[in-house]
N, C-alpha and C. Protein backbone atom coordinates (compact mmCIF):
# COMPACT_ATOMS: atom_id res chain seq x y z
N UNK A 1 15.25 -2.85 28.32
CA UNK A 1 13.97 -3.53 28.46
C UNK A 1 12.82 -2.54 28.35
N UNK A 2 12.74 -1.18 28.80
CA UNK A 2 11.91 -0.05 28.75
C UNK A 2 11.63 0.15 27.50
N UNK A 3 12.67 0.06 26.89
CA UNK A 3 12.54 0.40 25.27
C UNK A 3 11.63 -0.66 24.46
N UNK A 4 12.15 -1.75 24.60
CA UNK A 4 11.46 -2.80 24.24
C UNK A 4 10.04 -2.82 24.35
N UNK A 5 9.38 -2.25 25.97
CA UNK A 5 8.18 -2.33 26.41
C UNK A 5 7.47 -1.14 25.72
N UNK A 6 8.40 -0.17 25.28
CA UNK A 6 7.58 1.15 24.70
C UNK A 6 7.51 0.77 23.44
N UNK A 7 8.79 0.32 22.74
CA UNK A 7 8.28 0.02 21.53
C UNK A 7 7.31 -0.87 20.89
N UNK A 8 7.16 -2.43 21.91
CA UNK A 8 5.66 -3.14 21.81
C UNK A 8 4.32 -2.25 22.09
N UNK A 9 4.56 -1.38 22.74
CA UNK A 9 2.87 -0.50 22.96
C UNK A 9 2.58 0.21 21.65
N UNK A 10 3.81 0.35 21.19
CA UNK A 10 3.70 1.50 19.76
C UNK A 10 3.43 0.41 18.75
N UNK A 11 3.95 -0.50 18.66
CA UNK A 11 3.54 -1.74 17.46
C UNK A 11 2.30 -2.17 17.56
N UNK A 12 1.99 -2.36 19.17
CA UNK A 12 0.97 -3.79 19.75
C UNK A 12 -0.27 -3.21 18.82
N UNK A 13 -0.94 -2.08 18.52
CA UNK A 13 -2.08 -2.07 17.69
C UNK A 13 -1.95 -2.42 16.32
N UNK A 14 -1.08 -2.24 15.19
CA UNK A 14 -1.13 -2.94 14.31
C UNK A 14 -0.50 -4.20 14.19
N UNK A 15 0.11 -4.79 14.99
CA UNK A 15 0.41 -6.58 14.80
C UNK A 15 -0.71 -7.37 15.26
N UNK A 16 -1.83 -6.73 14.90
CA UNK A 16 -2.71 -8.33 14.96
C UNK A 16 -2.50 -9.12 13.40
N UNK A 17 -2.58 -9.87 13.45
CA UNK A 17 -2.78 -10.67 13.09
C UNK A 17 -3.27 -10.40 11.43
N UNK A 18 -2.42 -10.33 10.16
CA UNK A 18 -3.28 -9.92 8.55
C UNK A 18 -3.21 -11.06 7.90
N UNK A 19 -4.58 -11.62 7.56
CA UNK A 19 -5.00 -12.42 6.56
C UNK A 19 -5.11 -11.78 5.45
N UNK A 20 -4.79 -11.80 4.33
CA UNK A 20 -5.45 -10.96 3.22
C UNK A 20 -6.52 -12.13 2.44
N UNK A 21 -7.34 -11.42 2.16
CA UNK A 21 -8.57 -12.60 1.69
C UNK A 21 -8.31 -12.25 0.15
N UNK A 22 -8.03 -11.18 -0.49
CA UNK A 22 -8.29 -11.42 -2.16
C UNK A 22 -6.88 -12.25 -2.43
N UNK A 23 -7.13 -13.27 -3.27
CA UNK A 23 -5.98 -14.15 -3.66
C UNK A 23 -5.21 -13.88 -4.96
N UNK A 24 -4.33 -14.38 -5.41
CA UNK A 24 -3.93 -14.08 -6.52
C UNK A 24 -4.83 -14.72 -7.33
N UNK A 25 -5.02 -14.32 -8.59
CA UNK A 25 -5.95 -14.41 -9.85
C UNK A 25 -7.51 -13.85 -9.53
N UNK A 26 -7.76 -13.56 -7.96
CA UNK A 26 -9.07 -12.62 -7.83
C UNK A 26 -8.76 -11.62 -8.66
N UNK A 27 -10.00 -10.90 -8.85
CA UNK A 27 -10.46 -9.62 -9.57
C UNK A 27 -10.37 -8.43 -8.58
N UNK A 28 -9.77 -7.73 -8.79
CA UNK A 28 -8.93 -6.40 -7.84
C UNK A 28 -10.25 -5.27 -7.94
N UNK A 29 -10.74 -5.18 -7.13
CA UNK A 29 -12.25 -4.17 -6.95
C UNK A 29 -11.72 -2.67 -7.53
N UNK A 30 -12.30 -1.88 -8.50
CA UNK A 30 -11.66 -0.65 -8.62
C UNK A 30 -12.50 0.22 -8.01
N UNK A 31 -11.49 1.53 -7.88
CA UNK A 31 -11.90 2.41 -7.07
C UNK A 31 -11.44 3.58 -7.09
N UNK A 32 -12.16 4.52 -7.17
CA UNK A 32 -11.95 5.79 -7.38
C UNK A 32 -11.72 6.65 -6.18
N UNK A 33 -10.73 7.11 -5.51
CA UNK A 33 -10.43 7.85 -4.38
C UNK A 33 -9.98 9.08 -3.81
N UNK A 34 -10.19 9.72 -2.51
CA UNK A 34 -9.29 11.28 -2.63
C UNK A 34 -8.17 11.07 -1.90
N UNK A 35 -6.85 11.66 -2.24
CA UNK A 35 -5.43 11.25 -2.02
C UNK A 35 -4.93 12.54 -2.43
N UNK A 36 -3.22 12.18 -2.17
CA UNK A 36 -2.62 13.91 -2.01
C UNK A 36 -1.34 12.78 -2.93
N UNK A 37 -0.77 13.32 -3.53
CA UNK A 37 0.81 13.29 -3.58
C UNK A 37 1.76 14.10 -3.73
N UNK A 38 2.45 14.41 -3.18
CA UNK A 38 3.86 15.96 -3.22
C UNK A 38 2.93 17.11 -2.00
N UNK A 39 2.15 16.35 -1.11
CA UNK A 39 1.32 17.53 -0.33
C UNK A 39 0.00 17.91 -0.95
N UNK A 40 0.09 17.57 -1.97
CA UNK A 40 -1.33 18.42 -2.69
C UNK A 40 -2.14 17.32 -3.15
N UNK A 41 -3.89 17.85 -2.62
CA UNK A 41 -4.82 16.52 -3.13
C UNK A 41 -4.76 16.18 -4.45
N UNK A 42 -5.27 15.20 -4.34
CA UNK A 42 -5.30 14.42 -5.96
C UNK A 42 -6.46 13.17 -6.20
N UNK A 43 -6.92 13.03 -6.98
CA UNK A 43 -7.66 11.99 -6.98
C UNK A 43 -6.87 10.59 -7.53
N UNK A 44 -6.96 9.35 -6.85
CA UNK A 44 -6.34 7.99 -7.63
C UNK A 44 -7.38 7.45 -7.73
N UNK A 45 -7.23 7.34 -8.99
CA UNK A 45 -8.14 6.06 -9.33
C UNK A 45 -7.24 4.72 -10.16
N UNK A 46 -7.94 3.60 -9.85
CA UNK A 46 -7.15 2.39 -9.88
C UNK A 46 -6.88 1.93 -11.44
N UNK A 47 -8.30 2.08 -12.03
CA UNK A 47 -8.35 1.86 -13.55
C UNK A 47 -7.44 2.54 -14.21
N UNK A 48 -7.68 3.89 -14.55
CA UNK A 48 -6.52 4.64 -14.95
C UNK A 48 -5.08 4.27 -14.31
N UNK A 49 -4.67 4.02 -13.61
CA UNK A 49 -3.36 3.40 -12.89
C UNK A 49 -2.57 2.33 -13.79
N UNK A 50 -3.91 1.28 -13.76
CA UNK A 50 -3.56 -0.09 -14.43
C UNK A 50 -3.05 0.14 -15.65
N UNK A 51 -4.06 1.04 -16.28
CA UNK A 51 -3.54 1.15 -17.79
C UNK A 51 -2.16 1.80 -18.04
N UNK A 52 -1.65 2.08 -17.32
CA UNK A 52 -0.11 2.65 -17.38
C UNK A 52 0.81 0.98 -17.42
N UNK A 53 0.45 0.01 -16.83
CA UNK A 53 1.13 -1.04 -16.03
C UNK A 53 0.40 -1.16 -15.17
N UNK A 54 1.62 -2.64 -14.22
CA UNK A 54 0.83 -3.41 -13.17
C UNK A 54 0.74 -1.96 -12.13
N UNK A 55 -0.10 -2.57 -10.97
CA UNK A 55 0.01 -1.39 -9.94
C UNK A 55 0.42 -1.97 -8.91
N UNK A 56 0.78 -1.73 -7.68
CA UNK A 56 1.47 -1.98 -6.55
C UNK A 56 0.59 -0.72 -5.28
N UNK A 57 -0.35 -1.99 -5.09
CA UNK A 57 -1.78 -1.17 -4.06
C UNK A 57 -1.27 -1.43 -2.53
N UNK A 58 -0.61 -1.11 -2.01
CA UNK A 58 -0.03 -1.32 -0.24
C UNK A 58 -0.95 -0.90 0.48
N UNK A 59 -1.83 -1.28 1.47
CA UNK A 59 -2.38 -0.64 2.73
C UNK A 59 -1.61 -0.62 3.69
N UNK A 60 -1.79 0.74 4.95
CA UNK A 60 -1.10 0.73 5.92
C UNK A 60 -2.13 0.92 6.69
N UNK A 61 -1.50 0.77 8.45
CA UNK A 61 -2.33 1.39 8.86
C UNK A 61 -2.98 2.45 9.19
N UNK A 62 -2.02 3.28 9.59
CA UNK A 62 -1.94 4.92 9.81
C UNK A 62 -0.57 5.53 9.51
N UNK A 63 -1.14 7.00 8.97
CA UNK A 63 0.22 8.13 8.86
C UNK A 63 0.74 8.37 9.97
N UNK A 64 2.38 8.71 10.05
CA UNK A 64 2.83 9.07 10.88
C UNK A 64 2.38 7.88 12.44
N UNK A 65 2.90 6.73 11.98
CA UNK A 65 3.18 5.83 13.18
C UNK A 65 4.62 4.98 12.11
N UNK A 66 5.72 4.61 13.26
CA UNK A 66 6.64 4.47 12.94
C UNK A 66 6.84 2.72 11.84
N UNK A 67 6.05 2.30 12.44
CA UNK A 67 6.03 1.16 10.86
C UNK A 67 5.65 2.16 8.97
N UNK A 68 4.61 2.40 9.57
CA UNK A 68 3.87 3.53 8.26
C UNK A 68 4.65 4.51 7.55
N UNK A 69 5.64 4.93 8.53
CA UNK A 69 6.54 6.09 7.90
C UNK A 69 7.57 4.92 7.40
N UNK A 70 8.12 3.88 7.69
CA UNK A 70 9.46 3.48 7.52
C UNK A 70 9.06 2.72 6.31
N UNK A 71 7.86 2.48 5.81
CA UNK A 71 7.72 1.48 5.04
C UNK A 71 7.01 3.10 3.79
N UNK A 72 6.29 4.07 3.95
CA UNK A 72 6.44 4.60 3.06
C UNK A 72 7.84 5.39 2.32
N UNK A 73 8.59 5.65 3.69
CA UNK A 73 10.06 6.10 3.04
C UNK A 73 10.45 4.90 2.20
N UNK A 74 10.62 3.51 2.39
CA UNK A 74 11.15 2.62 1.61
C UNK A 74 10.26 2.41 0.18
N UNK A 75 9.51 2.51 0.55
CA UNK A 75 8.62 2.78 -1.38
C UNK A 75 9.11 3.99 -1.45
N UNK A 76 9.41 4.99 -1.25
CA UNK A 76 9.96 6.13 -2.06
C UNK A 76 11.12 5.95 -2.74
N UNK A 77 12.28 5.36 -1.44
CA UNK A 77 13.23 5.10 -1.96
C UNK A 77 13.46 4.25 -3.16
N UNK A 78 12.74 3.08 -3.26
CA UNK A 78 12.74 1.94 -4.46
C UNK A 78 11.92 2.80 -5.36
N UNK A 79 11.32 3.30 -5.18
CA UNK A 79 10.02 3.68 -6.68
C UNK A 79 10.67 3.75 -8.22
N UNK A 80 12.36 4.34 -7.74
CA UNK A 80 12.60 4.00 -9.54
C UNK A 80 12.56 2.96 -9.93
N UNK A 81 13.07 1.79 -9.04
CA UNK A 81 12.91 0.48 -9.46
C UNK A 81 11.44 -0.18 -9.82
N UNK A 82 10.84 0.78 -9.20
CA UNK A 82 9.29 -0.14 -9.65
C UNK A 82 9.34 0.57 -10.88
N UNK A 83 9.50 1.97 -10.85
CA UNK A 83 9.08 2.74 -12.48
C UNK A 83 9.92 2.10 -13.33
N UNK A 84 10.65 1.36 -13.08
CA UNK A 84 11.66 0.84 -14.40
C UNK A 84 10.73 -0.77 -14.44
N UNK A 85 10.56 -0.79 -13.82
CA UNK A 85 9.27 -2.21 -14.40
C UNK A 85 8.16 -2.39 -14.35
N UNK A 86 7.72 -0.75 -14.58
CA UNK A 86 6.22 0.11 -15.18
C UNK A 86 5.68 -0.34 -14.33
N UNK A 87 5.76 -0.11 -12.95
CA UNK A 87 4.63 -0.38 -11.96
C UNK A 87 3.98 1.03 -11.59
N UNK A 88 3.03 0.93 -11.33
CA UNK A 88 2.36 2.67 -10.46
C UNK A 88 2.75 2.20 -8.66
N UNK A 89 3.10 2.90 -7.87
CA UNK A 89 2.83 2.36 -6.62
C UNK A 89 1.91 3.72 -6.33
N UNK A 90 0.47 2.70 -5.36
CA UNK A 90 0.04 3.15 -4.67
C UNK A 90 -0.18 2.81 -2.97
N UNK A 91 -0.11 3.57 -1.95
CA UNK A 91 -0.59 3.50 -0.67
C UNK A 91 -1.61 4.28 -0.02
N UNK A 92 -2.56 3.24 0.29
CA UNK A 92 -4.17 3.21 0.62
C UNK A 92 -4.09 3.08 2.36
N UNK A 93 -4.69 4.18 3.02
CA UNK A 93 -5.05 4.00 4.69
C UNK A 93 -6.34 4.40 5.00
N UNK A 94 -6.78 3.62 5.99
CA UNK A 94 -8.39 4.10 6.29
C UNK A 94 -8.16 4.63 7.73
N UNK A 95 -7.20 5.33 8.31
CA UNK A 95 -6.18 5.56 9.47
C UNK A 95 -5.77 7.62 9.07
N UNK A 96 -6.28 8.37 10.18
CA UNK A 96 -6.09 9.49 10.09
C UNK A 96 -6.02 10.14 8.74
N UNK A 97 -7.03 9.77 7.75
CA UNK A 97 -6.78 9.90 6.11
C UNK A 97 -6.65 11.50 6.50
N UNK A 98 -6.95 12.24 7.18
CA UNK A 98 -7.03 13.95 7.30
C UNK A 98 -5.31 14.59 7.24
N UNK A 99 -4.72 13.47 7.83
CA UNK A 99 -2.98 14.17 7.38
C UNK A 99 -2.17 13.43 6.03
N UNK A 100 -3.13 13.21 4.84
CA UNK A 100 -2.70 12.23 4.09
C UNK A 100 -1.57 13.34 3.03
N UNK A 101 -1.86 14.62 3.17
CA UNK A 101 -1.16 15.93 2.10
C UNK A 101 0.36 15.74 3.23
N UNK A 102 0.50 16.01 4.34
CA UNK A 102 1.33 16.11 4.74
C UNK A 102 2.32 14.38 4.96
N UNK A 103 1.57 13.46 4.96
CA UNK A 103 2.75 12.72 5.02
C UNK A 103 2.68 12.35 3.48
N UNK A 104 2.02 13.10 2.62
CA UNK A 104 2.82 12.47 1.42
C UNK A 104 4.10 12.84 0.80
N UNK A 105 3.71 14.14 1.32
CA UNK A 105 5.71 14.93 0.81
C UNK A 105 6.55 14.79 2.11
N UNK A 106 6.29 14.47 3.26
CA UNK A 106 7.25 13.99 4.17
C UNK A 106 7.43 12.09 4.19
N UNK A 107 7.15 11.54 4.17
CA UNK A 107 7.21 10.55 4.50
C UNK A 107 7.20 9.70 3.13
N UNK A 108 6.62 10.18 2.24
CA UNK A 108 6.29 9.46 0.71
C UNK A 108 7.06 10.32 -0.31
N UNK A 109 7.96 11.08 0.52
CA UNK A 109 9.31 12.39 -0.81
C UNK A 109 8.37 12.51 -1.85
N UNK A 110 6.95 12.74 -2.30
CA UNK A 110 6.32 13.12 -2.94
C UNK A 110 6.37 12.61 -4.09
N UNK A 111 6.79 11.26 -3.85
CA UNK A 111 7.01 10.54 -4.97
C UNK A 111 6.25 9.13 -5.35
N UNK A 112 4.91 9.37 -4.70
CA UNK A 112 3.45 8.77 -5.31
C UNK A 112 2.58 8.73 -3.79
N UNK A 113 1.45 8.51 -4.80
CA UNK A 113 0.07 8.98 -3.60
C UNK A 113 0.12 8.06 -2.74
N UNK A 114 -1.04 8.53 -1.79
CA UNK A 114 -1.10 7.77 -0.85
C UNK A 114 -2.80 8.42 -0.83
N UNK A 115 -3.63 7.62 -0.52
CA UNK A 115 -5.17 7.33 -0.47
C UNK A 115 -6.06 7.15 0.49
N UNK A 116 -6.85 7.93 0.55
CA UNK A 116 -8.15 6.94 1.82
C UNK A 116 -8.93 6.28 1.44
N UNK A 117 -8.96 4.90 2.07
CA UNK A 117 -9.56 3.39 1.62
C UNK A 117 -11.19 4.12 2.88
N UNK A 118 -12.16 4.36 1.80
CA UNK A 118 -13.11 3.75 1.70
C UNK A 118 -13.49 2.90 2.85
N UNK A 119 -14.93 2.81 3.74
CA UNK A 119 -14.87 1.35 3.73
C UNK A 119 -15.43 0.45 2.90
N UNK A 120 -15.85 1.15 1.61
CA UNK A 120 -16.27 -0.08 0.68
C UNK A 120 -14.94 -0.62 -0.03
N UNK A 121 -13.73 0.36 -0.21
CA UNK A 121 -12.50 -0.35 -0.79
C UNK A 121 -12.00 -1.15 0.05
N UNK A 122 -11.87 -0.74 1.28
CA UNK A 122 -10.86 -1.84 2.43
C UNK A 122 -11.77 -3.47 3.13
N UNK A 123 -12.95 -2.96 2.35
CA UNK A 123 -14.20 -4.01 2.58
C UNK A 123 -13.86 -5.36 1.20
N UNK A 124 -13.45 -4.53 0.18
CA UNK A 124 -13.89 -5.01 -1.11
C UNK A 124 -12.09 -5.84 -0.93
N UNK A 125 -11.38 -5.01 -0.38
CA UNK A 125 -9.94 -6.13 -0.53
C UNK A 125 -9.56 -6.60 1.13
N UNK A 126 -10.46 -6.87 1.88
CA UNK A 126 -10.52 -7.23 3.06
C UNK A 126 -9.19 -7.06 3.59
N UNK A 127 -9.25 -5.65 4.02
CA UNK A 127 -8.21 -5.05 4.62
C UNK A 127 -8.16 -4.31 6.02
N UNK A 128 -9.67 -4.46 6.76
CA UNK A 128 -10.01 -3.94 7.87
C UNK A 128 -9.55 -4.71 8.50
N UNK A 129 -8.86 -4.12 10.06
CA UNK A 129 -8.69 -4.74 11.06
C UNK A 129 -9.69 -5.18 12.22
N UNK A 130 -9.80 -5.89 12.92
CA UNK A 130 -10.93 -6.65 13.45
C UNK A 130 -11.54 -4.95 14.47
N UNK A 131 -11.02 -4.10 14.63
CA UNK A 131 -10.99 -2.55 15.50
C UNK A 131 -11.96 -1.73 14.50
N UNK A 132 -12.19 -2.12 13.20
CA UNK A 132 -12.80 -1.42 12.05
C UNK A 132 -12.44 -0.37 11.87
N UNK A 133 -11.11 0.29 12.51
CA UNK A 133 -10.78 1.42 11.97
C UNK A 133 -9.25 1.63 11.32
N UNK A 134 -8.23 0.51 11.78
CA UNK A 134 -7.51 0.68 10.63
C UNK A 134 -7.12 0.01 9.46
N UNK A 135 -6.61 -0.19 8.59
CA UNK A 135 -6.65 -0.95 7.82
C UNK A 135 -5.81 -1.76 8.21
N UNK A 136 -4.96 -3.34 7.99
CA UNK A 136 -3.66 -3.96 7.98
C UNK A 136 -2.70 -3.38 6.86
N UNK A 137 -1.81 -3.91 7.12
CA UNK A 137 -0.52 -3.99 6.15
C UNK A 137 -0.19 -5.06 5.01
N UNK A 138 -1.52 -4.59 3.80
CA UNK A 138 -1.13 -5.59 3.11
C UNK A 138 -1.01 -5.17 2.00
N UNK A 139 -0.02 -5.95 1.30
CA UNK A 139 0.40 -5.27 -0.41
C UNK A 139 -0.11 -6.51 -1.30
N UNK A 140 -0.89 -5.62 -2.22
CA UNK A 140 -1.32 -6.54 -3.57
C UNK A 140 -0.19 -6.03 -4.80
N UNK A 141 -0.19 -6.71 -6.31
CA UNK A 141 0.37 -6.40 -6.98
C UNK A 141 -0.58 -6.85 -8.06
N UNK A 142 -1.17 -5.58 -8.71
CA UNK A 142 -2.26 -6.14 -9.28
C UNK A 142 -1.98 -6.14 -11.20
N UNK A 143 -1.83 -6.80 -12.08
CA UNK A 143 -1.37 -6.86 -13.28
C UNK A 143 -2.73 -5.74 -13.77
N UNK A 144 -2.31 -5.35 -15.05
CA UNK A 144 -3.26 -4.49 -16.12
C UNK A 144 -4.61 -4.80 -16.37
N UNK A 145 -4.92 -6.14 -16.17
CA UNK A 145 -6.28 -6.87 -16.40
C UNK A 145 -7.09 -6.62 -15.35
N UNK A 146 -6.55 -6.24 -14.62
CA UNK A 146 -7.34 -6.20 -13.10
C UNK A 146 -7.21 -7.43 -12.14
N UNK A 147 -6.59 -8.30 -12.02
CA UNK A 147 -6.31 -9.37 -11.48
C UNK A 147 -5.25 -9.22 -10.68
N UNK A 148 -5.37 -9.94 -9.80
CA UNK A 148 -4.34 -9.86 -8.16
C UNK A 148 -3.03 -11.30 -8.54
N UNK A 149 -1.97 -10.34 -8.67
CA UNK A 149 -0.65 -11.14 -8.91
C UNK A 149 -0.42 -11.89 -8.14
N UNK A 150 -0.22 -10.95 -6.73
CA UNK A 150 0.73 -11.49 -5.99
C UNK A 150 0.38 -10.63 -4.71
N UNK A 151 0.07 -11.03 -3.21
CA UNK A 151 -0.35 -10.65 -2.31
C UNK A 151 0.58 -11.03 -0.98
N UNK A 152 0.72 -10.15 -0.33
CA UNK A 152 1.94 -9.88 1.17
C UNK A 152 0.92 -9.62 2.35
N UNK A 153 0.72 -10.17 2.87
CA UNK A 153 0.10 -10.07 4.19
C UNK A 153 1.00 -9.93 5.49
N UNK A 154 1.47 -8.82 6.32
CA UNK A 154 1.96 -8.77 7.28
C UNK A 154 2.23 -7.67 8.04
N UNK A 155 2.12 -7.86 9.28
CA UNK A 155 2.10 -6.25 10.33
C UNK A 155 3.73 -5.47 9.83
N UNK A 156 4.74 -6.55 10.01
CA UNK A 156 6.10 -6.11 9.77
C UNK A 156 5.87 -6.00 8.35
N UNK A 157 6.43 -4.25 8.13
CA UNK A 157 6.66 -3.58 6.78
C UNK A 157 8.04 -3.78 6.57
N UNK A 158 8.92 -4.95 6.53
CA UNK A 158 10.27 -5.27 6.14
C UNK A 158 10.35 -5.52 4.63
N UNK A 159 9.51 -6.66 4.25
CA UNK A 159 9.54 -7.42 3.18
C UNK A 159 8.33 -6.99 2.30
N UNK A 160 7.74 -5.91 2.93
CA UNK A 160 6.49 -5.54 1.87
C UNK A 160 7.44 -4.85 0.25
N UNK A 161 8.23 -4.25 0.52
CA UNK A 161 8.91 -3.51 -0.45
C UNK A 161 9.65 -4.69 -1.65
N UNK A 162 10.30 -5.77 -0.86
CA UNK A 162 11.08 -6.37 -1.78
C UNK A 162 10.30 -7.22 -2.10
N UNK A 163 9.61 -8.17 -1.92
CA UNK A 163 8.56 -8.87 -2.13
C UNK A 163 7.47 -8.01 -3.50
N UNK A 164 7.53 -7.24 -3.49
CA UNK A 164 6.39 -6.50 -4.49
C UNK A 164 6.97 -6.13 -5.64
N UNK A 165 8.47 -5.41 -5.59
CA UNK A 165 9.31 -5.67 -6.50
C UNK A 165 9.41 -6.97 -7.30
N UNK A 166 10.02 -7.80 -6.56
CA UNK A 166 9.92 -9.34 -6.85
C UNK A 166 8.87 -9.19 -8.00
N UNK A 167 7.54 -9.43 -7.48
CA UNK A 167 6.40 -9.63 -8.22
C UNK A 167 6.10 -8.79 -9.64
N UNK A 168 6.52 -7.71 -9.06
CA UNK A 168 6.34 -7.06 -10.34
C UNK A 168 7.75 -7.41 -11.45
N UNK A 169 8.87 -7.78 -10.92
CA UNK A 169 9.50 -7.59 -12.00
C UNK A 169 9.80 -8.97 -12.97
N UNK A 170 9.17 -10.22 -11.85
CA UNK A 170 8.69 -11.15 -12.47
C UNK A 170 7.74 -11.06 -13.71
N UNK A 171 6.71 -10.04 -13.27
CA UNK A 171 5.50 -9.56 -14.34
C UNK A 171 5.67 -9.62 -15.66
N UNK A 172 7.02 -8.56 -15.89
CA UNK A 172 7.48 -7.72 -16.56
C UNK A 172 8.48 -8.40 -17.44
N UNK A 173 9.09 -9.78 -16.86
CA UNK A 173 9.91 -10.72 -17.27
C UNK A 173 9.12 -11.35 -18.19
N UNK A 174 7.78 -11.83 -17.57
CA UNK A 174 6.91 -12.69 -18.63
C UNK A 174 5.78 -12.27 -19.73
N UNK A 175 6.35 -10.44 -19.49
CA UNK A 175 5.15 -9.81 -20.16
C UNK A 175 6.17 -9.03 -21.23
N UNK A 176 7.53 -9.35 -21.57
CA UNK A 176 8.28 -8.52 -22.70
C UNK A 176 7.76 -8.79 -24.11
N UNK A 177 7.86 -7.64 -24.65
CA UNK A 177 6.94 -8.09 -26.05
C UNK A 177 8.51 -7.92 -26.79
């Protein structure tokens, strides 16, 4: 039962409650950002992203809290599967962005960025939590046009991974030339 009670104190700040407001077929706000991937900064920007393929934009809330790590290890782990159905994945936090080099090669195997949302980006894909300082847990899947596929709203990072897959490889089904 102790466990239980420690582990609700460690959740209880990011399970409020995620609405995501941009819908599918909205227009995905672009944005130019500073981010690390493999440890070392980097700039992402979204436009350039798209044009590779769809992108796969996840917010979390913070590095190094145990939803955040378990759900960026699981995009590491899948990422070939997204790269095999030309997705970019990116992960966006407006949450301790100052350790974003270090959990990207620990927690993200340096195997794609991870970003600080702005508050005009986490404004623009209504991703602030009602606390204004971290973001929720929500994954968009945004096609090449700039348009919002397919959107996951939820504190539990279980189904953010397969769910986005899903979407994208649906994409990719209806986009074979």
């Amino acid at each position: 039962m102790r466990l239980k009670l420690a582990l609700a104190a460690l959740v209880l700040p990011f399970a409020l409650p995620a609405q995501a407001e941009l819908a599918p077929n909205a227009k995905a706000p672009m944005f130019i950002a500073r981010g690390a991937v493999a440890g070392k900064p980097t700039t992402v920007d979204l436009k350039a992203a798209l044009k590779k393929g769809p992108v796969v934009l996840y917010f979390f809330p913070a590095a190094f809290t145990s939803g955040c790590n378990a759900e960026a290890h699981a995009f590491a782990e899948a990422l070939d599967d997204f790269t095999k159905a030309g997705a970019t994945v990116i992960g966006m936090t407006a949450g301790n962005v100052d350790q974003l080099e270090k959990f990207s090669s620990q927690y993200c195997a340096g195997k794609f960025a991870v970003a600080a949302a702005t508050p005009t980006v986490a404004k623009g894909y209504d991703v602030m939590m009602q606390n204004a300082k971290y973001t929720k847990r929500t994954s968009y899947v945004i096609a090449p046009n700039g348009k919002v596929l397919f959107v996951h709203s939820d504190a539990n990072p279980a189904d953010h991974i397969r769910q986005t897959l899903a979407a994208v490889q649906k994409y990719r089904e209806s986009h074979r030339h």
